[in-house]
N, C-alpha and C. Protein backbone atom coordinates (compact mmCIF):
# COMPACT_ATOMS: atom_id res chain seq x y z
N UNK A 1 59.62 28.50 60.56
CA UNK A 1 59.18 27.60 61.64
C UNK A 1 60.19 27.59 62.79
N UNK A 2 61.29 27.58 62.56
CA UNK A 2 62.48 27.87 63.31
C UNK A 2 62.11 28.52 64.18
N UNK A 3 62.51 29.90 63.62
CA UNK A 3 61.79 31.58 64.03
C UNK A 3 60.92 31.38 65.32
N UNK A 4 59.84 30.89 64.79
CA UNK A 4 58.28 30.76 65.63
C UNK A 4 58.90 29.80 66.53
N UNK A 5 59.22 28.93 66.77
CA UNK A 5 59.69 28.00 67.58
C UNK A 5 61.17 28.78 68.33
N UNK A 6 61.74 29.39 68.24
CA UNK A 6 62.74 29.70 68.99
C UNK A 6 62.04 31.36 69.71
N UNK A 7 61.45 32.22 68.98
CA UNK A 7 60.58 33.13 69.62
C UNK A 7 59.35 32.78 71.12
N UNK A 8 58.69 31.57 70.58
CA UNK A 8 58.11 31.19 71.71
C UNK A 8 58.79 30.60 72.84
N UNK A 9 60.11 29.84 72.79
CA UNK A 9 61.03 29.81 73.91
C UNK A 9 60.89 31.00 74.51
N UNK A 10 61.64 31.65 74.18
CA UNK A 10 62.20 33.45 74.74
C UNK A 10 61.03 33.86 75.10
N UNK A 11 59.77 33.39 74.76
CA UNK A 11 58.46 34.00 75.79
C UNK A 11 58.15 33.29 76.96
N UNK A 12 58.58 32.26 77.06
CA UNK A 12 58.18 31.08 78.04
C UNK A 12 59.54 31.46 79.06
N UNK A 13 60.76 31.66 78.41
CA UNK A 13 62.13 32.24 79.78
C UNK A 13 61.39 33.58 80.21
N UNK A 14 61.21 34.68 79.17
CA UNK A 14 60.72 35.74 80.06
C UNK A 14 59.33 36.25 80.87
N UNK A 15 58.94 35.29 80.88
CA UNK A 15 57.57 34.69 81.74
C UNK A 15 58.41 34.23 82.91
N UNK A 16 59.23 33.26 82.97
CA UNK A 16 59.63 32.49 84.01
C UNK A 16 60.91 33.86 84.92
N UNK A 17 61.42 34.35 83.61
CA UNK A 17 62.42 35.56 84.79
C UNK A 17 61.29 36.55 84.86
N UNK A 18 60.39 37.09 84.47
CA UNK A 18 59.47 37.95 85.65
C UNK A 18 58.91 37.63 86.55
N UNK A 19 58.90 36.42 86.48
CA UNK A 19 58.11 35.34 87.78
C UNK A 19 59.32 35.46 88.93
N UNK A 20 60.68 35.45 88.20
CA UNK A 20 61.28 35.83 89.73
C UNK A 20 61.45 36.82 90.57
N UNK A 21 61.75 36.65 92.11
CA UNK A 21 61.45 38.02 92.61
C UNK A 21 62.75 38.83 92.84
N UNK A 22 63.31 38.59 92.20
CA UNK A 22 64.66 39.64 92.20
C UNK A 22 65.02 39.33 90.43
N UNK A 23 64.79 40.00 89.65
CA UNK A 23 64.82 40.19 88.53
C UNK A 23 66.46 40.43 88.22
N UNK A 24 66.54 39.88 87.10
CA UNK A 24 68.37 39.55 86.87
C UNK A 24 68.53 40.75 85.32
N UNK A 25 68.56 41.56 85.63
CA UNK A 25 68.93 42.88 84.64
C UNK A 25 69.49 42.18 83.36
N UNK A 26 70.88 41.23 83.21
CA UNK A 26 71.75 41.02 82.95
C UNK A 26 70.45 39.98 81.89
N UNK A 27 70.35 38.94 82.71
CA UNK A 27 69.57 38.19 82.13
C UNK A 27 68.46 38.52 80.87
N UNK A 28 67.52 39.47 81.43
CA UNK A 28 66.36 40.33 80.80
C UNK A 28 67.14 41.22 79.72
N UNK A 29 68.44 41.55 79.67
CA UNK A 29 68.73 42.58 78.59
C UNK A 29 69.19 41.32 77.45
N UNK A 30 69.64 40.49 77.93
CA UNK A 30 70.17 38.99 76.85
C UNK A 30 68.45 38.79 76.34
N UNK A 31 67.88 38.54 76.99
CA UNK A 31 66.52 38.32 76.63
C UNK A 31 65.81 39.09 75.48
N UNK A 32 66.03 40.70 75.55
CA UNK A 32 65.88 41.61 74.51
C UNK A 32 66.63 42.04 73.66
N UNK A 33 67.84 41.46 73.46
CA UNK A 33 68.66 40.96 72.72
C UNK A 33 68.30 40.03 71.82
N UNK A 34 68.14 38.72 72.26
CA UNK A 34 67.60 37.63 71.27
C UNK A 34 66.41 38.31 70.81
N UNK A 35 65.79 38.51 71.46
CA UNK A 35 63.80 38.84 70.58
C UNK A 35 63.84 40.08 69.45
N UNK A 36 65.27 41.13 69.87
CA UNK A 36 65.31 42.26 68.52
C UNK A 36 66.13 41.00 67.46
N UNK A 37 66.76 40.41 67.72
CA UNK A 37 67.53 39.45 66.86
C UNK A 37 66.75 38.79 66.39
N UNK A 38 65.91 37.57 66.99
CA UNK A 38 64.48 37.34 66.26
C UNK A 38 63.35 38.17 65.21
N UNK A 39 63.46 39.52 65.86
CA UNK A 39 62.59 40.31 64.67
C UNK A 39 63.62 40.48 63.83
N UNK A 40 64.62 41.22 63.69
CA UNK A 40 65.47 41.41 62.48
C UNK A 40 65.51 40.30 61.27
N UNK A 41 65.60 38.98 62.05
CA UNK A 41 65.27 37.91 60.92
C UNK A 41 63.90 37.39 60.66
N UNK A 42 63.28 37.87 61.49
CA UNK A 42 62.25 37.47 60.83
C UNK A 42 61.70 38.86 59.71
N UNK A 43 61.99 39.94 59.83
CA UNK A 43 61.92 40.98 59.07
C UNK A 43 62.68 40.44 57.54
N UNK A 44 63.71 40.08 58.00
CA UNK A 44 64.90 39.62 56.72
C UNK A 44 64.03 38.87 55.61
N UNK A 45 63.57 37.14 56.62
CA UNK A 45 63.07 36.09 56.33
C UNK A 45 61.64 36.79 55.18
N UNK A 46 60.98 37.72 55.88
CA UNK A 46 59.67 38.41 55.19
C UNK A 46 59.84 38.80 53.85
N UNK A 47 61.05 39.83 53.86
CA UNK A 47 62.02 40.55 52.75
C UNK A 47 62.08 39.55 51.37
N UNK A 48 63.09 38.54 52.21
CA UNK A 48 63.79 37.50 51.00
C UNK A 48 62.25 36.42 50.65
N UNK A 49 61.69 36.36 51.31
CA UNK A 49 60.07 35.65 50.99
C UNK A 49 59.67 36.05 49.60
N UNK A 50 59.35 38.00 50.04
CA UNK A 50 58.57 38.56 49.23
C UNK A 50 58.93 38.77 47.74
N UNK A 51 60.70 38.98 48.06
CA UNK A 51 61.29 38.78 47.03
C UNK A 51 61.81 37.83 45.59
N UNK A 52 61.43 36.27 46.63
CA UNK A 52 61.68 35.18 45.92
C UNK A 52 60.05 34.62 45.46
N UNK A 53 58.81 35.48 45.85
CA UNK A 53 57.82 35.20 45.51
C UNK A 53 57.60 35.98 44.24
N UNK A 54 57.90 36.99 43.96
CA UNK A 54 58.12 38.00 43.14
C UNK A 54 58.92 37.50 41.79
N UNK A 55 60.38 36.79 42.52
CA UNK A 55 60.80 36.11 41.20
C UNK A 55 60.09 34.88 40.57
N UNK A 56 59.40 33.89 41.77
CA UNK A 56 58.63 32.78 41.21
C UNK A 56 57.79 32.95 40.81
N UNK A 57 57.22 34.72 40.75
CA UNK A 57 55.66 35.05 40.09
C UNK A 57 56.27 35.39 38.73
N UNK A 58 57.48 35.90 38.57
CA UNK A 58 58.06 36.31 37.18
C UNK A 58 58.67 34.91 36.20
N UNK A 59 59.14 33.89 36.97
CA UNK A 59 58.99 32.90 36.10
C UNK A 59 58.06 32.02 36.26
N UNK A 60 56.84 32.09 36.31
CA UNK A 60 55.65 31.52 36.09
C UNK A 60 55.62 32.03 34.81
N UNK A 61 55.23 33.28 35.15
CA UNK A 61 54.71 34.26 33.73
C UNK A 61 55.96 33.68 32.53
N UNK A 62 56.75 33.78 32.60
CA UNK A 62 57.79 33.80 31.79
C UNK A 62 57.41 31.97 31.02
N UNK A 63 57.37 31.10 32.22
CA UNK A 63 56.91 29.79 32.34
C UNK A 63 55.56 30.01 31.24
N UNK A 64 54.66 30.41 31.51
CA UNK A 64 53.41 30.30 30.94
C UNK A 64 54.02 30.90 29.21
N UNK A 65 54.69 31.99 29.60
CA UNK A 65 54.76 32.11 27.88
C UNK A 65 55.70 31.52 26.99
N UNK A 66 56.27 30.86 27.49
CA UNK A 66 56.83 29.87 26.54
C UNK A 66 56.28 28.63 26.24
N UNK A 67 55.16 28.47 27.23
CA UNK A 67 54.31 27.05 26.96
C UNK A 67 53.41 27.53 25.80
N UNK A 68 53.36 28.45 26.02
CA UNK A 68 52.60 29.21 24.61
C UNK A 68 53.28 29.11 23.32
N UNK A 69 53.96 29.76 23.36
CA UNK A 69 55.27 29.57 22.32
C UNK A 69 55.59 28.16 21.82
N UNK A 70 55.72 27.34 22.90
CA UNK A 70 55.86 25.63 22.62
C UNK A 70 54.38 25.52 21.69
N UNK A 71 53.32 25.73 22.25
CA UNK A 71 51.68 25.20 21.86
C UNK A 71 52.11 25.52 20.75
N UNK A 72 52.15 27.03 20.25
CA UNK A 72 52.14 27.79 18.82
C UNK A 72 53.64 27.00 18.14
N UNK A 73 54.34 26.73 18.03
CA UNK A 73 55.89 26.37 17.07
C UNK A 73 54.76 24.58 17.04
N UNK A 74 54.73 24.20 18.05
CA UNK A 74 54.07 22.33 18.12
C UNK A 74 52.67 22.79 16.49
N UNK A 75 51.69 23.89 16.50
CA UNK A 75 50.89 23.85 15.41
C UNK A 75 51.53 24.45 14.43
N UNK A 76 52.43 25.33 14.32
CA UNK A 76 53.47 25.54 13.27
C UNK A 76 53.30 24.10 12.67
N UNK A 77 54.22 23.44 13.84
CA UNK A 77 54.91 22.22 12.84
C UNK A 77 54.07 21.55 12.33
N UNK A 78 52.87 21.03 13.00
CA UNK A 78 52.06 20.10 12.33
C UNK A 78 51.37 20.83 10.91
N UNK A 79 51.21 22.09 11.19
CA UNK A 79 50.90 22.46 10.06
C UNK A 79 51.76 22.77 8.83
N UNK A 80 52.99 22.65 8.84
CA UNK A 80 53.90 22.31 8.48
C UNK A 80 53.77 21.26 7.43
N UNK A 81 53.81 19.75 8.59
CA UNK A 81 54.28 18.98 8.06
C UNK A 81 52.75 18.22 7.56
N UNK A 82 52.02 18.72 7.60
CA UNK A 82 50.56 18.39 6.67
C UNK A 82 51.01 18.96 5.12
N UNK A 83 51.57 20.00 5.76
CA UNK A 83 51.50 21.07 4.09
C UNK A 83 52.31 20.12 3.47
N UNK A 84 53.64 19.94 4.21
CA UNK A 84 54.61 18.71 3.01
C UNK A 84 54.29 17.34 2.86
N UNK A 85 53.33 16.75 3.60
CA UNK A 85 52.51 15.90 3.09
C UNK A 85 51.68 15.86 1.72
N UNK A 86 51.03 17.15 2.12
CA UNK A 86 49.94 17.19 0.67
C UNK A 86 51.25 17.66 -0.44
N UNK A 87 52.61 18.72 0.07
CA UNK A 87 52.87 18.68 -1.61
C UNK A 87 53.75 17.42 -1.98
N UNK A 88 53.71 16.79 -1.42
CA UNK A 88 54.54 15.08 -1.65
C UNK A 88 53.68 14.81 -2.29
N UNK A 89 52.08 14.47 -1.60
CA UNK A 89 51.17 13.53 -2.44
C UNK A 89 50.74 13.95 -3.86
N UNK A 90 50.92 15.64 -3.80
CA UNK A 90 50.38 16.28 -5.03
C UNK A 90 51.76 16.00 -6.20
N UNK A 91 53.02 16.03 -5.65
CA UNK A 91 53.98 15.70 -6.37
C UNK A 91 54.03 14.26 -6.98
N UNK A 92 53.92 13.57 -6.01
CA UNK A 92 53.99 12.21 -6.35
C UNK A 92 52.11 11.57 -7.15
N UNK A 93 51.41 12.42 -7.25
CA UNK A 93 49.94 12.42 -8.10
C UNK A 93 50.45 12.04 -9.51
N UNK A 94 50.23 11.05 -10.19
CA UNK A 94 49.99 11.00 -11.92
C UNK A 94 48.72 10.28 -12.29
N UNK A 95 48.25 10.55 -13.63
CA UNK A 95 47.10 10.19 -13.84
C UNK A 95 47.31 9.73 -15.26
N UNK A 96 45.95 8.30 -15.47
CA UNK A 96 45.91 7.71 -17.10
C UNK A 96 44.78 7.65 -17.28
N UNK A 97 44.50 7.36 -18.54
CA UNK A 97 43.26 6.69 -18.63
C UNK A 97 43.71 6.21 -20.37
N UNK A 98 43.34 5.24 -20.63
CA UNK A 98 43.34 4.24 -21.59
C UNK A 98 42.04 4.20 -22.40
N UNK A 99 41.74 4.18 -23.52
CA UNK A 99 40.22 4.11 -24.28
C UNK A 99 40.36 4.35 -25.81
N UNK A 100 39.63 4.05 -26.66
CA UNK A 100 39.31 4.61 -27.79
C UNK A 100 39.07 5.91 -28.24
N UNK A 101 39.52 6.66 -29.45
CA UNK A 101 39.40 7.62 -29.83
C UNK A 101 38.45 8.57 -29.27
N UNK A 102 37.22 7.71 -29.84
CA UNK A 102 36.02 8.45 -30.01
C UNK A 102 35.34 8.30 -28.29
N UNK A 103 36.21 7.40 -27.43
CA UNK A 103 36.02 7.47 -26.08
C UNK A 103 36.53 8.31 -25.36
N UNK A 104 37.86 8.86 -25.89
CA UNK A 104 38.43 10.29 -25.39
C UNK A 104 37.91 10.97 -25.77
N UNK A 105 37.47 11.59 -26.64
CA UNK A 105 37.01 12.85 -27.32
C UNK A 105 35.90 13.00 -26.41
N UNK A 106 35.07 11.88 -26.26
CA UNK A 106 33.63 12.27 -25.60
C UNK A 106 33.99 12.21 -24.30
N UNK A 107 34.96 12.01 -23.86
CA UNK A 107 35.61 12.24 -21.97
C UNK A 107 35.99 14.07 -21.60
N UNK A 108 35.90 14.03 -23.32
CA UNK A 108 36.77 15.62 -22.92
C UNK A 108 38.38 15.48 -22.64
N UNK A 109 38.84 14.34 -23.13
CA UNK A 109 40.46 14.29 -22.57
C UNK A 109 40.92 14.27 -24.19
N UNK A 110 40.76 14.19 -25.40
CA UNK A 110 41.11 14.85 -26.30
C UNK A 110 40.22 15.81 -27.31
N UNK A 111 40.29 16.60 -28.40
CA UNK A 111 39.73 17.56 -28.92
C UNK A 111 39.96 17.41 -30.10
N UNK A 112 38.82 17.76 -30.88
CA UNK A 112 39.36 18.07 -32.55
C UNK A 112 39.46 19.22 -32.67
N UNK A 113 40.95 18.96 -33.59
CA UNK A 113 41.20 20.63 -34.34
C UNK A 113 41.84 20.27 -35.69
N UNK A 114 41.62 21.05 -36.25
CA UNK A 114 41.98 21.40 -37.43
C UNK A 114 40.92 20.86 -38.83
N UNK A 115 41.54 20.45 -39.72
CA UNK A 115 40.62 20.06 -40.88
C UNK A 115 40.58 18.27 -41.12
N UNK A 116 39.64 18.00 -41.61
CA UNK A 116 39.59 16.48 -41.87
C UNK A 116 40.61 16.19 -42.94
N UNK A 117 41.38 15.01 -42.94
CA UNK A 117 42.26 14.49 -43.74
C UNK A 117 42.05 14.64 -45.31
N UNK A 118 40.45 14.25 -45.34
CA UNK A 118 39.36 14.16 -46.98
C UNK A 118 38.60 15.18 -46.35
N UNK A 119 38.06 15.64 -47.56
CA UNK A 119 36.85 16.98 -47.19
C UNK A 119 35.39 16.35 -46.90
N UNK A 120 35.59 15.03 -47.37
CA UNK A 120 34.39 14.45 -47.27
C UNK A 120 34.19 13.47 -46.18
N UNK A 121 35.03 12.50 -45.88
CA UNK A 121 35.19 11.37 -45.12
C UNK A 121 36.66 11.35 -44.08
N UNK A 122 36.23 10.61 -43.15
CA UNK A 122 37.62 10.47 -42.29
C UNK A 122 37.04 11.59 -41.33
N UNK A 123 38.30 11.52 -40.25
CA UNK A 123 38.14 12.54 -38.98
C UNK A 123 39.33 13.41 -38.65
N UNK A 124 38.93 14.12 -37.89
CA UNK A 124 39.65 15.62 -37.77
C UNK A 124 40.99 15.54 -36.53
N UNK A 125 41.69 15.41 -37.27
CA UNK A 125 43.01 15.55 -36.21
C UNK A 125 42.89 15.82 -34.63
N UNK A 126 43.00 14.96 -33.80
CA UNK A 126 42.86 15.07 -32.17
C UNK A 126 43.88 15.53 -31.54
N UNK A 127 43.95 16.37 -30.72
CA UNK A 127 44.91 16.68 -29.67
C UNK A 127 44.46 16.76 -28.06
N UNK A 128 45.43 15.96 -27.38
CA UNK A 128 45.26 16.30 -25.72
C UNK A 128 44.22 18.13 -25.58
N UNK A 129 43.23 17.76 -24.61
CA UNK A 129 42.67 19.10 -24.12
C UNK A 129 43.79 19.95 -23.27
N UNK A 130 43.85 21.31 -23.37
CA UNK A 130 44.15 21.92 -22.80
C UNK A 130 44.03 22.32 -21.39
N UNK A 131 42.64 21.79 -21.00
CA UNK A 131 42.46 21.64 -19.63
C UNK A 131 41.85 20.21 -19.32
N UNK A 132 42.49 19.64 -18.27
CA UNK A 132 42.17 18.13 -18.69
C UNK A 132 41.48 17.94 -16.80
N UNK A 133 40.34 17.30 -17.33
CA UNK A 133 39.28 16.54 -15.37
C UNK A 133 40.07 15.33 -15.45
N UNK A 134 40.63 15.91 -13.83
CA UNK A 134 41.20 14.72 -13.27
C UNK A 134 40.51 13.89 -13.24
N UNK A 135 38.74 13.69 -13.30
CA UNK A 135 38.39 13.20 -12.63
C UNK A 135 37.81 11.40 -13.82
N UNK A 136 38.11 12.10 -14.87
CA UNK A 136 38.46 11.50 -16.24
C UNK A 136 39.33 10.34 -15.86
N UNK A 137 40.31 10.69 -15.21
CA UNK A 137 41.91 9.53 -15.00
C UNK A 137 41.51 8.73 -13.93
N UNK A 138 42.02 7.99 -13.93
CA UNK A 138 42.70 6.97 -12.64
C UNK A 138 44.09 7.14 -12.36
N UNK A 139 43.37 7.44 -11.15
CA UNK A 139 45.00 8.35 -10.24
C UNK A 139 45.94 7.07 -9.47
N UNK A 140 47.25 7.41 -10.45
CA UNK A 140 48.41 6.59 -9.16
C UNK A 140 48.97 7.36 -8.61
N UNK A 141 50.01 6.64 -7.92
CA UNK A 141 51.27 7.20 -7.17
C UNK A 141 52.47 6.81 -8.24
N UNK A 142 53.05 7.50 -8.77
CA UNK A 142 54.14 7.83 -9.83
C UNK A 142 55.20 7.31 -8.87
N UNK A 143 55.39 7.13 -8.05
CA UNK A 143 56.84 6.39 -7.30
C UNK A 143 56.88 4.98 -6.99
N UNK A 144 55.65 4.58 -6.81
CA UNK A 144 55.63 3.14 -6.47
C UNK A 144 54.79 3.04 -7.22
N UNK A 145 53.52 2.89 -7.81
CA UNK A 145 52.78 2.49 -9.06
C UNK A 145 53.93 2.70 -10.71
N UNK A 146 54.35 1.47 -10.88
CA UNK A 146 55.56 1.08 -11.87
C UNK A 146 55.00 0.86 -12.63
N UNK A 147 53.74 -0.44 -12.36
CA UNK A 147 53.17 -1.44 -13.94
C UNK A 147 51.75 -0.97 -13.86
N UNK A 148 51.09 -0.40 -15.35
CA UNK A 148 49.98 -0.01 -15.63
C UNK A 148 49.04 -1.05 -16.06
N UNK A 149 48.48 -2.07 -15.42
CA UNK A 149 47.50 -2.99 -16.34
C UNK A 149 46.63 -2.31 -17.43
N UNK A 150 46.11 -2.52 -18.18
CA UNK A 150 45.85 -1.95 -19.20
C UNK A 150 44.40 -3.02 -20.19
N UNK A 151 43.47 -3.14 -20.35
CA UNK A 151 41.92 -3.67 -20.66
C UNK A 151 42.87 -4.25 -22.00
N UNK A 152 41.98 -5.10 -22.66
CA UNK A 152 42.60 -5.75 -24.09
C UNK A 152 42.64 -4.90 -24.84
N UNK A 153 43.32 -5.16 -25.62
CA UNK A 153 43.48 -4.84 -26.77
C UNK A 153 44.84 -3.78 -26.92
N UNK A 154 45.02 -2.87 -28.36
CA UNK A 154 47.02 -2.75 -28.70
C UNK A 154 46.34 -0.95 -28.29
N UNK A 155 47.39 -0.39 -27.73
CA UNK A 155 47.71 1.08 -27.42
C UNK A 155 48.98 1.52 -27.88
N UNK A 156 48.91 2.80 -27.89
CA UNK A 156 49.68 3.80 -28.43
C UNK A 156 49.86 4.76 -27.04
N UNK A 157 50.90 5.47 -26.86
CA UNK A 157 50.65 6.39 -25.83
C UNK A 157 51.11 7.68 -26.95
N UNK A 158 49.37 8.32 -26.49
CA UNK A 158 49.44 9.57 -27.18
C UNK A 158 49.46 10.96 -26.87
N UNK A 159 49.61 10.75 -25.40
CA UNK A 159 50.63 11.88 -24.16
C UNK A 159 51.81 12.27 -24.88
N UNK A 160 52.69 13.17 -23.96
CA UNK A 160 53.92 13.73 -24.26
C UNK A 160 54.78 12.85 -23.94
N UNK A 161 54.35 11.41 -22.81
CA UNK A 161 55.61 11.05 -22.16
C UNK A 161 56.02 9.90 -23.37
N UNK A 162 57.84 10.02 -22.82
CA UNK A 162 58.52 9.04 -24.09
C UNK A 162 58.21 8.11 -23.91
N UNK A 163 58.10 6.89 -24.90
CA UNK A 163 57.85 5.55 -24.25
C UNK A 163 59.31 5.04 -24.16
N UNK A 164 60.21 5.09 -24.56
CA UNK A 164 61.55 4.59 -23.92
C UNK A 164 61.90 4.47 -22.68
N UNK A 165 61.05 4.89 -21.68
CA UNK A 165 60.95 4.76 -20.47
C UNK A 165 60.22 3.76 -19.88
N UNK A 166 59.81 3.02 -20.75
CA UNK A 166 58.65 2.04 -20.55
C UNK A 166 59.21 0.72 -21.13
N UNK A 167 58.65 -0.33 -20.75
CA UNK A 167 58.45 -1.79 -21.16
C UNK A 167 57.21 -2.10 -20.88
N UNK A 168 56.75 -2.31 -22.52
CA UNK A 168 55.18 -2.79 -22.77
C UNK A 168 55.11 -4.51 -21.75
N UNK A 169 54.30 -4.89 -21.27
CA UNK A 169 53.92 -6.32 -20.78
C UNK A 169 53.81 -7.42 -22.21
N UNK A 170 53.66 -6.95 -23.58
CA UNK A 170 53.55 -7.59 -24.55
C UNK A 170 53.63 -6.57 -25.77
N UNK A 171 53.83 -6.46 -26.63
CA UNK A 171 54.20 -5.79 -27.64
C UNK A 171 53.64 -6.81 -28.83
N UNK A 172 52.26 -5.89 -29.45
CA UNK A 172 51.61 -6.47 -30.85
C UNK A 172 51.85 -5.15 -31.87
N UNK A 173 52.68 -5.78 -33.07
CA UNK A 173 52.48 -4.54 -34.20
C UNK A 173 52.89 -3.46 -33.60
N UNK A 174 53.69 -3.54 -32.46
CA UNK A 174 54.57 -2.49 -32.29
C UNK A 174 54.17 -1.20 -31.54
N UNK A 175 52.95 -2.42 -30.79
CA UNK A 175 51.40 -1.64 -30.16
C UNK A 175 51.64 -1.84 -28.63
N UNK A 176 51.18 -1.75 -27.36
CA UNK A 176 51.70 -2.11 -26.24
C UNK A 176 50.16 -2.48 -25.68
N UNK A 177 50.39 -4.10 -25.50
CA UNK A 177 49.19 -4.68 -25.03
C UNK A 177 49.36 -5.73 -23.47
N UNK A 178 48.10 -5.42 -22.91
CA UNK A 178 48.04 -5.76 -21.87
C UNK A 178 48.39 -4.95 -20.55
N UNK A 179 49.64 -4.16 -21.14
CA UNK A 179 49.94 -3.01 -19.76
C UNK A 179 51.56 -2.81 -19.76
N UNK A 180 51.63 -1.84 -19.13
CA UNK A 180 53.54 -1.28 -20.02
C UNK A 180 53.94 -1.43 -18.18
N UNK A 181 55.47 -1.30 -17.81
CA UNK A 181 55.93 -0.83 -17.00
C UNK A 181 56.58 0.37 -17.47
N UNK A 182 56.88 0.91 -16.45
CA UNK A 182 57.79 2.37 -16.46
C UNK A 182 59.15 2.25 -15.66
N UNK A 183 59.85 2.40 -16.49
CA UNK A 183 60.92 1.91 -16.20
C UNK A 183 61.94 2.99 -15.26
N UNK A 184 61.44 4.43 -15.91
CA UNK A 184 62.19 5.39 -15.28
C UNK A 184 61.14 6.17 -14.48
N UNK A 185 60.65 6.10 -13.98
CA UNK A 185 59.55 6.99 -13.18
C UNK A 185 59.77 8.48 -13.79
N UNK A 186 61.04 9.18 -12.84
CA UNK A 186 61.14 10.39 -13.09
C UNK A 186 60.78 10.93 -14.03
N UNK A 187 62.02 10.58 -15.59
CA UNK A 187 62.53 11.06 -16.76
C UNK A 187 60.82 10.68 -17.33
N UNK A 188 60.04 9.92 -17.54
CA UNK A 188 58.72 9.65 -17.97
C UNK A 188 57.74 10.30 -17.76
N UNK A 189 57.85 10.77 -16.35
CA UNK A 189 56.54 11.56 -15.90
C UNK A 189 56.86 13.00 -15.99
N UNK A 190 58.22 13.28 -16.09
CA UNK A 190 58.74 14.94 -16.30
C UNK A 190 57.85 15.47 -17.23
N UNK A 191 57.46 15.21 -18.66
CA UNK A 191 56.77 15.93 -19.26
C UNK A 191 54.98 15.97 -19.23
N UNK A 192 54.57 15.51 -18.36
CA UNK A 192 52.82 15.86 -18.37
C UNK A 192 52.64 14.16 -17.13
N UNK A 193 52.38 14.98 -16.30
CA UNK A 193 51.15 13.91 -15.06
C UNK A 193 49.94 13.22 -15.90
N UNK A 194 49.48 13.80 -16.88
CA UNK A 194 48.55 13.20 -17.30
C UNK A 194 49.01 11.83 -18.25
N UNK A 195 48.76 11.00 -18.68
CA UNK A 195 49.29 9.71 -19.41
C UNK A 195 48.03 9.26 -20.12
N UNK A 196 48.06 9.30 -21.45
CA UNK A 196 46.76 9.19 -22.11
C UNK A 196 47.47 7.95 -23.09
N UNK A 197 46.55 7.01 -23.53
CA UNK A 197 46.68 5.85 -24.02
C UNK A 197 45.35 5.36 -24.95
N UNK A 198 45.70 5.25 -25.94
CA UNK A 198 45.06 5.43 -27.41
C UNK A 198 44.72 4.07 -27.84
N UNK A 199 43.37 3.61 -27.59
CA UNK A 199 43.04 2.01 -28.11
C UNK A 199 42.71 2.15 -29.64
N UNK A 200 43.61 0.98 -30.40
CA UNK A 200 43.35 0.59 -31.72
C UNK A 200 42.73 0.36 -32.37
């Protein structure tokens, strides 16, 4: 703007010195002096333009791909931190269910094997299934779910986990009635998520 504004002076003086009638040599060569001096910078001004447009077109681009990079690392993370969400919740997942014998067996959460006690009478030794439906249990959270309420009557826990980790809510015959706490979370749930509980 400068430029343009100091160029149109120098057209408006050399308008006014050809208008005179004895022309001043001296004058008119200062005159074409400034106006090659004017183009040279404005030639320059064009140069360093084209050049600094060139770099602001290269960090655009550069600009644009790291906003990319930001977008992509930003769904990294969330996908990320979904994934360690679900393996927290899947970690922190335990499951019970409480019932009678012949109420597990028909849940599919225990199995008979082996031979009957009498060949004639009595029943056939039960063991936990080998593949057990979650959908059988009632699911806690093993970190903050501590105390198990538990329907009437005396249980046995006939899972893997120790009961020394536990305090029954009442203790009949050496039976755990009403509902146990867990005293150690960890050391209790280390051997099987599943928690099966054997009514009397």
């Amino acid at each position: 703007q400068r430029l343009d504004a100091t160029d149109a002076r120098l057209a408006s003086i050399r308008k006014q010195a050809a208008s005179l009638s004895q022309h001043d040599s001296t004058l008119m060569q200062q005159i074409a002096q400034y106006e090659q001096t004017i183009a040279d910078f404005r030639q320059t001004v064009d140069t360093q333009k084209k050049e600094f447009q060139a770099i602001i077109d290269q960090q655009n681009v550069q600009i644009a791909s790291l906003r990319g990079q930001v977008d992509t690392l930003n769904s990294v993370k969330a996908a990320l931190s979904d994934t360690v969400g679900q393996l927290t919740e899947q970690k922190n997942t335990g499951y019970y269910i409480a019932g009678t014998r012949d109420d597990l067996v028909r849940d599919g959460v225990l199995v008979e094997e082996g031979h009957k006690q009498f060949w004639l009478v009595g029943n056939r030794p039960v063991q936990p299934a080998r593949s057990l439906d979650t959908t059988a249990f009632t699911r806690i959270n093993i970190v903050t779910d501590t105390a198990i309420a538990l329907p009437d009557g005396e249980y046995t826990i006939f899972s893997r986990q120790d009961p020394q980790y536990t305090q029954p809510f009442t203790v009949k015959d050496g039976k755990i009635s009403g509902g146990l706490y867990i005293t150690n979370a960890k050391a209790f749930w280390e051997p099987s998520k599943f928690l099966i509980l054997m009514k009397h």
